[in-house]
C-alpha atoms as a PDB file:
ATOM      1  CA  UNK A   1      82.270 118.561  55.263  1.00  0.00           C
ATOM      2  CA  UNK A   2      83.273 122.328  53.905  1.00  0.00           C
ATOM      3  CA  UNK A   3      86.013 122.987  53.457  1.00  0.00           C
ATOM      4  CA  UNK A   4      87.443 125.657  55.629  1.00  0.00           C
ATOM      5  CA  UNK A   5      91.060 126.309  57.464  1.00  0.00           C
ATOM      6  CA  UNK A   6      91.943 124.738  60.824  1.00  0.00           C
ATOM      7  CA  UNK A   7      94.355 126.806  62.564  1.00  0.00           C
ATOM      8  CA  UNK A   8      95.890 125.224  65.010  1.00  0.00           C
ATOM      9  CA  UNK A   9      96.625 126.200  68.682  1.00  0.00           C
ATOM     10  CA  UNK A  10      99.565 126.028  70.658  1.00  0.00           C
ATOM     11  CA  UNK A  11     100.799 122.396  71.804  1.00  0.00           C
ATOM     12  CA  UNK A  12     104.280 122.446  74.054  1.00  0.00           C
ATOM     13  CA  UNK A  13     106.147 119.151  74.357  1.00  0.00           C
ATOM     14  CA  UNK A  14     107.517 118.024  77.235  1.00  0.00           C
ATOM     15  CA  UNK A  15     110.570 115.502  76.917  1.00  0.00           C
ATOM     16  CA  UNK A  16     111.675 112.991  79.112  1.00  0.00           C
ATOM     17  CA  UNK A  17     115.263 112.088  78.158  1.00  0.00           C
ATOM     18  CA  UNK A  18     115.190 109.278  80.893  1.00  0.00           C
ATOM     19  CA  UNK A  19     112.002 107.067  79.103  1.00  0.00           C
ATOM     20  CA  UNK A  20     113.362 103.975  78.028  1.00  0.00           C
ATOM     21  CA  UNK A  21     113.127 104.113  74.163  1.00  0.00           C
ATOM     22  CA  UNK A  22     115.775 102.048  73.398  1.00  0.00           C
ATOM     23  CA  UNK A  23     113.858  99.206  71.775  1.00  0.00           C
ATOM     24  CA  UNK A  24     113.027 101.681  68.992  1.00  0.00           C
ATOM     25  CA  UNK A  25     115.406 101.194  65.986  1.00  0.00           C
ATOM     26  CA  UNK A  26     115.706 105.039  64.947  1.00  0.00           C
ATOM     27  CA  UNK A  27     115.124 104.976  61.193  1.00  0.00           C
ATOM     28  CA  UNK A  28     113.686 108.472  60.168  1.00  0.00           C
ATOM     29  CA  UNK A  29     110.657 106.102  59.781  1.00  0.00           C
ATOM     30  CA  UNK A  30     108.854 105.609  63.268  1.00  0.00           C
ATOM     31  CA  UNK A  31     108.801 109.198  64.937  1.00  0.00           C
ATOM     32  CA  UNK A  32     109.241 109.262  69.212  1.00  0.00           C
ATOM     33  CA  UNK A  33     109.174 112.480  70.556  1.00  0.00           C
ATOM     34  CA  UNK A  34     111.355 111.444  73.940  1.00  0.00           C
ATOM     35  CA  UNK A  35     113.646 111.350  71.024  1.00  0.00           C
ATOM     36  CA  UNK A  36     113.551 114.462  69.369  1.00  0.00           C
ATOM     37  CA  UNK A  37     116.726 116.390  69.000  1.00  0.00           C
ATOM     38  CA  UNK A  38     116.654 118.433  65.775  1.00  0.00           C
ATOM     39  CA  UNK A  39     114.592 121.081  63.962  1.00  0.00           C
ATOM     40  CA  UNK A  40     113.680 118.171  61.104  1.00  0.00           C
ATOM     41  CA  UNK A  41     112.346 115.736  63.418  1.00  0.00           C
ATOM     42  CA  UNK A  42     110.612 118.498  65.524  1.00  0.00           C
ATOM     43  CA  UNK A  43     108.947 120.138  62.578  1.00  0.00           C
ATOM     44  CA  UNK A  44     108.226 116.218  61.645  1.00  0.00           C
ATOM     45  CA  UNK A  45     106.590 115.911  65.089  1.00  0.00           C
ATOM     46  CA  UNK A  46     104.370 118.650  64.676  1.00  0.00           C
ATOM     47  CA  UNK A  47     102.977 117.705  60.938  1.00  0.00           C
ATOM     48  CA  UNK A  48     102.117 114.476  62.455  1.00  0.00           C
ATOM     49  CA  UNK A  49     100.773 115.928  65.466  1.00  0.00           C
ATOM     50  CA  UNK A  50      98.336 118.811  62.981  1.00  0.00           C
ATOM     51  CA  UNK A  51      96.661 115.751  61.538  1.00  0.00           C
ATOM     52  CA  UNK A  52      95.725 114.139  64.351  1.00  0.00           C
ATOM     53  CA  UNK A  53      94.941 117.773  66.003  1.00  0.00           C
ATOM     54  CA  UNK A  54      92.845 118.164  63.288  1.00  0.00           C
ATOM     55  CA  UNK A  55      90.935 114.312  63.635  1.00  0.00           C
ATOM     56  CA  UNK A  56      90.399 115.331  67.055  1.00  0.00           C
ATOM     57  CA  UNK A  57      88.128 118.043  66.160  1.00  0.00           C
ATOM     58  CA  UNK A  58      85.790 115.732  63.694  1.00  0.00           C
ATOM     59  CA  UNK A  59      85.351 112.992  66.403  1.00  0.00           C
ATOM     60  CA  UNK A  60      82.731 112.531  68.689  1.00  0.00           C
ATOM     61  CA  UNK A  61      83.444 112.015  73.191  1.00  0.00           C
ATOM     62  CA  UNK A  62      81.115 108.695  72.799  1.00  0.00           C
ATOM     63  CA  UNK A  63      82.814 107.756  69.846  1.00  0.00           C
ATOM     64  CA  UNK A  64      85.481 104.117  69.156  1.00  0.00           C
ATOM     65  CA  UNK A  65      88.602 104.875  67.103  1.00  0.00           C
ATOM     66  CA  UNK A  66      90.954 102.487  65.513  1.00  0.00           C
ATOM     67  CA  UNK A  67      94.974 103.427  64.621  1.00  0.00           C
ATOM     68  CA  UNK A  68      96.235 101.199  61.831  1.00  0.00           C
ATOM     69  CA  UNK A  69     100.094 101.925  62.363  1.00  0.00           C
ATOM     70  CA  UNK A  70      99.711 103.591  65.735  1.00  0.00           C
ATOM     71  CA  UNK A  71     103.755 103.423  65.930  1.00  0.00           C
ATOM     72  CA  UNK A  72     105.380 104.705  69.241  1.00  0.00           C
ATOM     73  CA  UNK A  73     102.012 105.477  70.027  1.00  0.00           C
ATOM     74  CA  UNK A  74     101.614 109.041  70.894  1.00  0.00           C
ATOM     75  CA  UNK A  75      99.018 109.937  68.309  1.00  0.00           C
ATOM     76  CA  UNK A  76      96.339 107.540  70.113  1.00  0.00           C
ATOM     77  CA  UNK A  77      97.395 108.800  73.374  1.00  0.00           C
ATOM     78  CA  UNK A  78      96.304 112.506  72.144  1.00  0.00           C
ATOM     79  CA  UNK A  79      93.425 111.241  70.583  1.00  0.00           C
ATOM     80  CA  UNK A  80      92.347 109.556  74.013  1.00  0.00           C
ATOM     81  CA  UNK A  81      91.449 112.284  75.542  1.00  0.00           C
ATOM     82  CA  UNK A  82      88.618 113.430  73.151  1.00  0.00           C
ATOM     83  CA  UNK A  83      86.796 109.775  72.605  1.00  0.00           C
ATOM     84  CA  UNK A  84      85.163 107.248  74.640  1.00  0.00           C
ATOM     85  CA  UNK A  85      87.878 104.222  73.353  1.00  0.00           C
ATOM     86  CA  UNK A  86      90.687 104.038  71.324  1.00  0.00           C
ATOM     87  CA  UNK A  87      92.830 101.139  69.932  1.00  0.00           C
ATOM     88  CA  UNK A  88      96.102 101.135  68.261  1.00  0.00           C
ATOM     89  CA  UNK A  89      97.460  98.058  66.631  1.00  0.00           C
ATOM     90  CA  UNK A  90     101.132  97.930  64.625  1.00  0.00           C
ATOM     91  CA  UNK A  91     103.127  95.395  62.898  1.00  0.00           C
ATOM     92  CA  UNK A  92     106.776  96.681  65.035  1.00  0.00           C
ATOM     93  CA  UNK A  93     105.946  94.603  68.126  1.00  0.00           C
ATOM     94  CA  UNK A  94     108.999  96.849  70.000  1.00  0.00           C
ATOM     95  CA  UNK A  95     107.361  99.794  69.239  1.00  0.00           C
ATOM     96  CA  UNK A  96     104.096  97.993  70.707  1.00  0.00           C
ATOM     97  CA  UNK A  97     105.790  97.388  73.736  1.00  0.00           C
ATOM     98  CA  UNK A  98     106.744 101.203  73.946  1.00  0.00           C
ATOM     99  CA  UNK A  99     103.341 102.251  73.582  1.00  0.00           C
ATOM    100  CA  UNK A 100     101.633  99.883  76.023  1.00  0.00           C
ATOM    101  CA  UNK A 101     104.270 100.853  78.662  1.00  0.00           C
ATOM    102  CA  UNK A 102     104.230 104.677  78.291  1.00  0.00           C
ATOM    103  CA  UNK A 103     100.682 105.604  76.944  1.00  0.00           C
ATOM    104  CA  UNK A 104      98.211 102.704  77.696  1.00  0.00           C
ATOM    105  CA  UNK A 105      95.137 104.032  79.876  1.00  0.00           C
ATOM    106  CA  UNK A 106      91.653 102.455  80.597  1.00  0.00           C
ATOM    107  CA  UNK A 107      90.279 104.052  77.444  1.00  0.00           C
ATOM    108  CA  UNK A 108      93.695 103.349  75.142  1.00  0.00           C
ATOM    109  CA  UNK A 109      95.466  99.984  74.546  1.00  0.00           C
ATOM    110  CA  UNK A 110      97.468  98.656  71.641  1.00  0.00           C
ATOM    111  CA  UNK A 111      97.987  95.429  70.045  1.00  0.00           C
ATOM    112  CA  UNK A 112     100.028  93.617  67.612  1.00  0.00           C
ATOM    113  CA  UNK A 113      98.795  92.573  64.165  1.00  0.00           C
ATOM    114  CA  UNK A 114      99.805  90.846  61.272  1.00  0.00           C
ATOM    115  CA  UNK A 115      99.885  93.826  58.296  1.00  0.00           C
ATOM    116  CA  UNK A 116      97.260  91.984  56.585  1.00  0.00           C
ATOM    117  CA  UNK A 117      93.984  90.755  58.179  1.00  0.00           C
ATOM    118  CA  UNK A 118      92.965  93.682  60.751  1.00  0.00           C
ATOM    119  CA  UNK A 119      91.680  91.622  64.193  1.00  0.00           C
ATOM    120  CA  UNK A 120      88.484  93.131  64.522  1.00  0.00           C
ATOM    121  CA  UNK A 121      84.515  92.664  63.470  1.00  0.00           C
ATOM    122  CA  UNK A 122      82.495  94.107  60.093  1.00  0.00           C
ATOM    123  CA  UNK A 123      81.432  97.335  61.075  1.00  0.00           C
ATOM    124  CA  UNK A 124      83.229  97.641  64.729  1.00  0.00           C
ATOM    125  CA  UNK A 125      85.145 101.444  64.682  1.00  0.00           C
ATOM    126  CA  UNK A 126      83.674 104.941  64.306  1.00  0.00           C
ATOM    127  CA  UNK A 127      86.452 106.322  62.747  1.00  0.00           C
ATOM    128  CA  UNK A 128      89.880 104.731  61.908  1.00  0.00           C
ATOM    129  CA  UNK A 129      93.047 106.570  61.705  1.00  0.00           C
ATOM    130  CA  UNK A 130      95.976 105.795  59.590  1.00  0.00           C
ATOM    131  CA  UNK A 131      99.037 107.866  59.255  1.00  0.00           C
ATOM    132  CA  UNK A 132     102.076 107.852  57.064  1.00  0.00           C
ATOM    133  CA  UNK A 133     101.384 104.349  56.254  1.00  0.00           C
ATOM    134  CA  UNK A 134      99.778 103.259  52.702  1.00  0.00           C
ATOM    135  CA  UNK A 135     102.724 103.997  51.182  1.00  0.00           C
ATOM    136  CA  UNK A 136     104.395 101.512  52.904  1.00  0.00           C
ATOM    137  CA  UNK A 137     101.774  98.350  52.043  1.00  0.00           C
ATOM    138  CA  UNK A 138     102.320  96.021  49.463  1.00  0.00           C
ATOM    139  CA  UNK A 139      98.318  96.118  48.284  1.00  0.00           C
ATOM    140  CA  UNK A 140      97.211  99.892  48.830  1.00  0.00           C
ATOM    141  CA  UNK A 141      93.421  98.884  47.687  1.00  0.00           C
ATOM    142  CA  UNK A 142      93.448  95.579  49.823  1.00  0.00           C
ATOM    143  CA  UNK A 143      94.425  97.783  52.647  1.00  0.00           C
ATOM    144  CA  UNK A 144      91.791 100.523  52.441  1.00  0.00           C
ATOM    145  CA  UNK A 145      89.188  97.447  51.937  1.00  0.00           C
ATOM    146  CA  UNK A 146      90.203  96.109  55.414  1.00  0.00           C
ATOM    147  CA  UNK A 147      89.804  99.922  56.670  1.00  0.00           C
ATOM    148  CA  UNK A 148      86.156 100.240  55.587  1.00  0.00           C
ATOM    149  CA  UNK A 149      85.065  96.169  56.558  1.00  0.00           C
ATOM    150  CA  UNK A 150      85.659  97.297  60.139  1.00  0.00           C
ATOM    151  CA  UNK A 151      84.431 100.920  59.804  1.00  0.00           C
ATOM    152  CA  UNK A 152      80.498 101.095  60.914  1.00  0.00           C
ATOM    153  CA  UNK A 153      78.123 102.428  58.143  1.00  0.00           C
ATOM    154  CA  UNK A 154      78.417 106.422  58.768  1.00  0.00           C
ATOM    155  CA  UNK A 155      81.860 106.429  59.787  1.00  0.00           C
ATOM    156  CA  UNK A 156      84.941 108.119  58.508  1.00  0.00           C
ATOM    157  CA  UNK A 157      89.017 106.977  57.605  1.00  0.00           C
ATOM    158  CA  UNK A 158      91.261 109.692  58.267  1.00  0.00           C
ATOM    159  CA  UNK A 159      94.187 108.809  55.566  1.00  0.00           C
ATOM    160  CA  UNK A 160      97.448 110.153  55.422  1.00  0.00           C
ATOM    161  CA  UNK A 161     100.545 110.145  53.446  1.00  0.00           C
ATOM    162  CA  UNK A 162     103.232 112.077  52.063  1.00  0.00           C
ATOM    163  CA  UNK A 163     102.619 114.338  48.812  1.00  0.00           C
ATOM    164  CA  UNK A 164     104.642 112.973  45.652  1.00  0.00           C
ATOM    165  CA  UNK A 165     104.324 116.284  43.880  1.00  0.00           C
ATOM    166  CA  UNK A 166     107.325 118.357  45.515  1.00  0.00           C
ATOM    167  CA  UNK A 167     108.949 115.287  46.838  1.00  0.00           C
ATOM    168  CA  UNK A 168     108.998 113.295  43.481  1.00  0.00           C
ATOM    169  CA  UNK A 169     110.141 113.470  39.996  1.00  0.00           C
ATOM    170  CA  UNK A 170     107.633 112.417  37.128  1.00  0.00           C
ATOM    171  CA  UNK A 171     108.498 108.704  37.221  1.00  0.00           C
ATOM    172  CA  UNK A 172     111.138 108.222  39.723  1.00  0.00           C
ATOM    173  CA  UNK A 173     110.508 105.844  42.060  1.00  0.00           C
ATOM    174  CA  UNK A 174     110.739 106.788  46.312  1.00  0.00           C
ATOM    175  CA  UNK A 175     113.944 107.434  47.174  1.00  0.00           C
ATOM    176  CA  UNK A 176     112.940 106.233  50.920  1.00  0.00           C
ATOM    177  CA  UNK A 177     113.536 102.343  51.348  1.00  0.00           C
ATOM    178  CA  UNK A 178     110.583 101.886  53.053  1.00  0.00           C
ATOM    179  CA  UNK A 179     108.004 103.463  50.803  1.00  0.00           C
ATOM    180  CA  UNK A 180     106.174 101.047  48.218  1.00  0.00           C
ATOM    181  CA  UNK A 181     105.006 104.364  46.415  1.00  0.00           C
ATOM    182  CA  UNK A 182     103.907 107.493  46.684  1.00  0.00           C
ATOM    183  CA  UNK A 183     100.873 109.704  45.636  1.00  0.00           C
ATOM    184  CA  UNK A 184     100.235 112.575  43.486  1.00  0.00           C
ATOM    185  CA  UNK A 185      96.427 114.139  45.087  1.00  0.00           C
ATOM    186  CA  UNK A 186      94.530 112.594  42.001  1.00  0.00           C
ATOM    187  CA  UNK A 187      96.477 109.278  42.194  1.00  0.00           C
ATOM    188  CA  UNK A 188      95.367 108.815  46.013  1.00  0.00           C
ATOM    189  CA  UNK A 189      92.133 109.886  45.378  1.00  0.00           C
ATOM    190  CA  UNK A 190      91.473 107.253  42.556  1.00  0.00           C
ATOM    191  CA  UNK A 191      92.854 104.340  45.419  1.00  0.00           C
ATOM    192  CA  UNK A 192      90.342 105.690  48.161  1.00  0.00           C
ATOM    193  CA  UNK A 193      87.670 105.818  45.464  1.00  0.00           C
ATOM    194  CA  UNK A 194      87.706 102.237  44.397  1.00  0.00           C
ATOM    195  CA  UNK A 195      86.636 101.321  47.816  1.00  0.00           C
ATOM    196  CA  UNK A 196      85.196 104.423  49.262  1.00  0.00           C
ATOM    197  CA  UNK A 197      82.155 106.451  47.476  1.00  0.00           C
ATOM    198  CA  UNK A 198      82.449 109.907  49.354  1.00  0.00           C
ATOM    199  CA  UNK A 199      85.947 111.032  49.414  1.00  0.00           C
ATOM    200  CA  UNK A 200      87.493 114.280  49.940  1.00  0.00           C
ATOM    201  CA  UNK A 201      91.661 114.718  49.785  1.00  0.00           C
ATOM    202  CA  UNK A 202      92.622 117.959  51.936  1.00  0.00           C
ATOM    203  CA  UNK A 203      96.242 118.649  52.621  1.00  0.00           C
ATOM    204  CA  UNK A 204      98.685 119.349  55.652  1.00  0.00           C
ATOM    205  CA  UNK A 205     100.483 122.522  55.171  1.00  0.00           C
ATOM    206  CA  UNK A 206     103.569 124.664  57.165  1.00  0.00           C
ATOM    207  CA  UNK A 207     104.002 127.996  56.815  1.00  0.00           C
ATOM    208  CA  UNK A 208     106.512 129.266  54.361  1.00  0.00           C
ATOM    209  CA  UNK A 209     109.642 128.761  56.362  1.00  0.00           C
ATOM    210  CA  UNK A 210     108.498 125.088  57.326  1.00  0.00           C
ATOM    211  CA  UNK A 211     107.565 124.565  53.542  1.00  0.00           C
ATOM    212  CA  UNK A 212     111.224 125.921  52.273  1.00  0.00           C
ATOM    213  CA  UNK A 213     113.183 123.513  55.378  1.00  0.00           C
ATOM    214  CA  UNK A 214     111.060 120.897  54.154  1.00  0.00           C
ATOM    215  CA  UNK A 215     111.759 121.445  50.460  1.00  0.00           C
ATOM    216  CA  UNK A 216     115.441 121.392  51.513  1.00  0.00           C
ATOM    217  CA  UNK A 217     115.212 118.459  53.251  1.00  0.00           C
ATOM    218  CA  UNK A 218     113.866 116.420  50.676  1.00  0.00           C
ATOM    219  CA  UNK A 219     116.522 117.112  48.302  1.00  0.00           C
ATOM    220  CA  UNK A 220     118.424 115.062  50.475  1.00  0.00           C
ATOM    221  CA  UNK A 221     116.363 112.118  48.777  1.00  0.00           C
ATOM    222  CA  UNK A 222     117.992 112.587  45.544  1.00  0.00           C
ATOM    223  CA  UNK A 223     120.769 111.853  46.753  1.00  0.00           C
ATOM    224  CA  UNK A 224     119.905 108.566  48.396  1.00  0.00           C
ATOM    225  CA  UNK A 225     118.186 107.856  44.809  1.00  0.00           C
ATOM    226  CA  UNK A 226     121.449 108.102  43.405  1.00  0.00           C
ATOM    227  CA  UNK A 227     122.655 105.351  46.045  1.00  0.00           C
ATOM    228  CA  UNK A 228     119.653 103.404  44.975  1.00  0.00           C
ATOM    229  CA  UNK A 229     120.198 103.754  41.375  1.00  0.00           C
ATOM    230  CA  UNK A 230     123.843 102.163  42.080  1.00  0.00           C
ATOM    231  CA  UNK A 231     122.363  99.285  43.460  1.00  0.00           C
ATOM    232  CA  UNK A 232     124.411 100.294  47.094  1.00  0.00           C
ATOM    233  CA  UNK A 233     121.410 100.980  49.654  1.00  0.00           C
ATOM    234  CA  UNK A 234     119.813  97.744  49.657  1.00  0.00           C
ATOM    235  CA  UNK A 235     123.254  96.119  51.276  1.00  0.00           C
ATOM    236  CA  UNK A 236     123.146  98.939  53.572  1.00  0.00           C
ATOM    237  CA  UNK A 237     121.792  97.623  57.366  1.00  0.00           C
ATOM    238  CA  UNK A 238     118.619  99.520  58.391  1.00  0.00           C
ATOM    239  CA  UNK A 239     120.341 100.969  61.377  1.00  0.00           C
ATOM    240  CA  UNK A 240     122.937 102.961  59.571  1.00  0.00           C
ATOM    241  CA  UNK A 241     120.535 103.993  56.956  1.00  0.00           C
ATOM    242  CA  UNK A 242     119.501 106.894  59.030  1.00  0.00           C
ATOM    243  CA  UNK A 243     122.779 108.092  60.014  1.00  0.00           C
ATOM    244  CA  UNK A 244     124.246 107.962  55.993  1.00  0.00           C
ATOM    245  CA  UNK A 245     120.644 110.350  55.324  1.00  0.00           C
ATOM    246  CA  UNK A 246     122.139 112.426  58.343  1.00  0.00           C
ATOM    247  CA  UNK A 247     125.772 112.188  56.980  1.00  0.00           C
ATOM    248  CA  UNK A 248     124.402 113.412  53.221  1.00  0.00           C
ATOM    249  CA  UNK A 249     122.775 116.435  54.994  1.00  0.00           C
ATOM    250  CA  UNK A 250     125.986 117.379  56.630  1.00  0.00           C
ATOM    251  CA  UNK A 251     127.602 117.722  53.675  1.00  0.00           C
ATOM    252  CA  UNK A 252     124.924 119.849  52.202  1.00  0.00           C
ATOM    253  CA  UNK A 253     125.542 122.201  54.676  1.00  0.00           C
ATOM    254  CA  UNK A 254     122.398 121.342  56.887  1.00  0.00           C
ATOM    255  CA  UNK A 255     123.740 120.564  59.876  1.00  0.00           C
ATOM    256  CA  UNK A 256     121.544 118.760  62.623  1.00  0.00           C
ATOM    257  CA  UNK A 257     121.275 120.900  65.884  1.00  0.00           C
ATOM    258  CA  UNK A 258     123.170 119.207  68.691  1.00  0.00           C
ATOM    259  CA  UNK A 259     121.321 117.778  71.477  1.00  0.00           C
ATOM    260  CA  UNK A 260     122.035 120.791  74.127  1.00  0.00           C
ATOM    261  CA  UNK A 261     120.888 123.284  71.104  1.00  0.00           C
ATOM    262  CA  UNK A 262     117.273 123.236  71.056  1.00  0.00           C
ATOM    263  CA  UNK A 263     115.984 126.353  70.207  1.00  0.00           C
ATOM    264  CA  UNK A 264     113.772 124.842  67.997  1.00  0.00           C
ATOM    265  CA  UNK A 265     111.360 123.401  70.401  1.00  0.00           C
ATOM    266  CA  UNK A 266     110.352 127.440  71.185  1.00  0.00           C
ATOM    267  CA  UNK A 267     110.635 128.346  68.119  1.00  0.00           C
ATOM    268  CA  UNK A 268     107.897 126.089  65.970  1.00  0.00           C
ATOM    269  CA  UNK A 269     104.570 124.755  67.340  1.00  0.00           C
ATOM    270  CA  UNK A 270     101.077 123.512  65.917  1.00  0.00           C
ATOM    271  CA  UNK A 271     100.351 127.072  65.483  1.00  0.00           C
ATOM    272  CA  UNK A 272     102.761 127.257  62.329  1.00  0.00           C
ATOM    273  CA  UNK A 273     100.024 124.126  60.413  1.00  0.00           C
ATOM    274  CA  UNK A 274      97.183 123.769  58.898  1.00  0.00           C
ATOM    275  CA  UNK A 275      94.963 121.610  56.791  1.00  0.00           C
ATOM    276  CA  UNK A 276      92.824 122.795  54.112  1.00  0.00           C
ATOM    277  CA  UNK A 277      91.327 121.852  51.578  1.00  0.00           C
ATOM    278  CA  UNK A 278      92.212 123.846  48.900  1.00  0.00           C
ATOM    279  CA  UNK A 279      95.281 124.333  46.805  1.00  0.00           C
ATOM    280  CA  UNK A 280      96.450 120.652  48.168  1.00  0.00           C
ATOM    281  CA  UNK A 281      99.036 120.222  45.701  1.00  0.00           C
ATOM    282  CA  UNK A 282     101.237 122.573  47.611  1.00  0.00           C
ATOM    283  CA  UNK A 283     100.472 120.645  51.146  1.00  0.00           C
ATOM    284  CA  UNK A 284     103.683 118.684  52.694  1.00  0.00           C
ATOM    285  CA  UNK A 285     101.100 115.634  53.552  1.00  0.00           C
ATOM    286  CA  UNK A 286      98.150 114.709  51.885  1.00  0.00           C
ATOM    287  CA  UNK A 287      95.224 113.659  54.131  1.00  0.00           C
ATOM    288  CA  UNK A 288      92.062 111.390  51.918  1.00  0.00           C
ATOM    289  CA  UNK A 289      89.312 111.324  54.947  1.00  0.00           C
ATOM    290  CA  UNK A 290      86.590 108.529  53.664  1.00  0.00           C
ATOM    291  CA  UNK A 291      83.465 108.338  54.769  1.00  0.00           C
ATOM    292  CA  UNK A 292      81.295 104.838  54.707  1.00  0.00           C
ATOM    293  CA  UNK A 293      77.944 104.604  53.414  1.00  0.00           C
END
């Protein structure tokens, strides 16, 4: 695969404020875009949404796709429409249940699985997708192992997680609760090369004004590492985690958009993303993409 730019064309959203999400702890963690209501989780959204904009141009229509952490389920949905079958499997049975009631179709279902022993054949998917979660896993290489037993000789793992270099302090540990680690480009690239013999590690990028909000928003993390240091997060309930990371921003002067102010939605789109290969230490996500020999 060259390495070239993918620009990205223009992708409106359309919410629903009536769906039924209420099943769906919000966390910061699982994204649902009936649910977006500020520039952060919109520009969010859309990085999500580049990667798998960019998967859909790679697959094949006759083609079988596995999502390992398909979430709220959107992603698979998109990527329905440009394969023959696509399953999405999570360990959040609620967010499961969202997916099955708002995006299942005959070529797209979802299942529950364990986090551990992925429910399918040697050799079964033509390419598996897996998005913002490795760095949640306990064993990163025992995961990516599972990825390529089911992936069919030829096939390809789309890979991707968030990029330790801006977000990151040489040796500090994630200031998110949820993340087990996080990568460097080189230090995801040695993981994916244990298992996998051809790998490539491209980035997800934003233009410069979603690069300096981002920046911005991440320095919101050292102050939840400061929490963490005190030994104060861990007593704090999941639910509420969210809103303190909220609360901290606040104070910094970054005020969340109310719900009836939501310029924002015009204002950014898939147009404003890319991902490239080059210069992916200055990328927001990186992306490995593994292909099985």
């Amino acid at each position: 695969m060259a390495s070239r730019i993918y620009c990205l064309g223009e992708y409106r959203l359309a919410f629903n404020r009536e769906d039924n999400i209420s099943a769906l702890s919000k966390t910061g963690e699982r994204l649902v875009p009936e649910d977006i209501n500020s520039r952060d989780d919109q520009l969010q959204f859309l990085r999500h949404l580049a990667a798998y904009e960019f998967v859909k141009g790679q697959i094949e229509p006759d083609s079988t796709i596995l999502e390992v952490g398909c979430g709220a389920g959107y992603g698979s949905h998109y990527l329905s429409k440009s394969c023959k079958e696509i399953i999405g499997i999570d360990v959040d049975k609620p967010a499961i249940e969202h997916a099955q009631k708002k995006y299942s179709a005959s070529n797209c279902s979802f299942k529950v699985y364990d986090g551990a022993k992925i429910p399918f054949a040697n050799d079964y998917f033509d390419f598996i997708v897996s998005f913002q979660v490795i760095e949640h896993v306990d064993n990163d290489a025992a995961f990516v192992n599972e990825l390529k037993r089911i992936l069919k000789p030829g096939g390809t793992a789309f890979i991707t997680t968030p990029n330790k270099t801006y977000r990151l302090k040489p040796g500090q540990k994630p200031w998110n609760r949820y993340h087990k680690r996080e990568y460097y480009p080189k230090e995801l690239e040695n993981v994916l090369r244990k298992i996998f013999s051809d790998v490539k590690v491209w980035g997800v990028f934003g233009n410069d004004e979603i690069t300096k909000i981002e920046f911005n928003r991440v320095k919101t993390g050292f102050l939840l590492s400061i929490v963490a240091r005190l030994q104060i997060r861990r007593f704090i309930p999941e639910k509420l985690d969210f809103i303190i990371a909220r609360m901290i921003r606040t104070i910094k002067g970054k005020k969340i958009p109310e719900t009836g102010d939501r310029q924002f939605l015009d204002k950014y789109s898939l147009a404003d993303f890319t991902v490239k290969g080059e210069n992916v230490e200055g990328s927001l996500d990186l992306m490995g993409i593994c292909k099985k020999y």
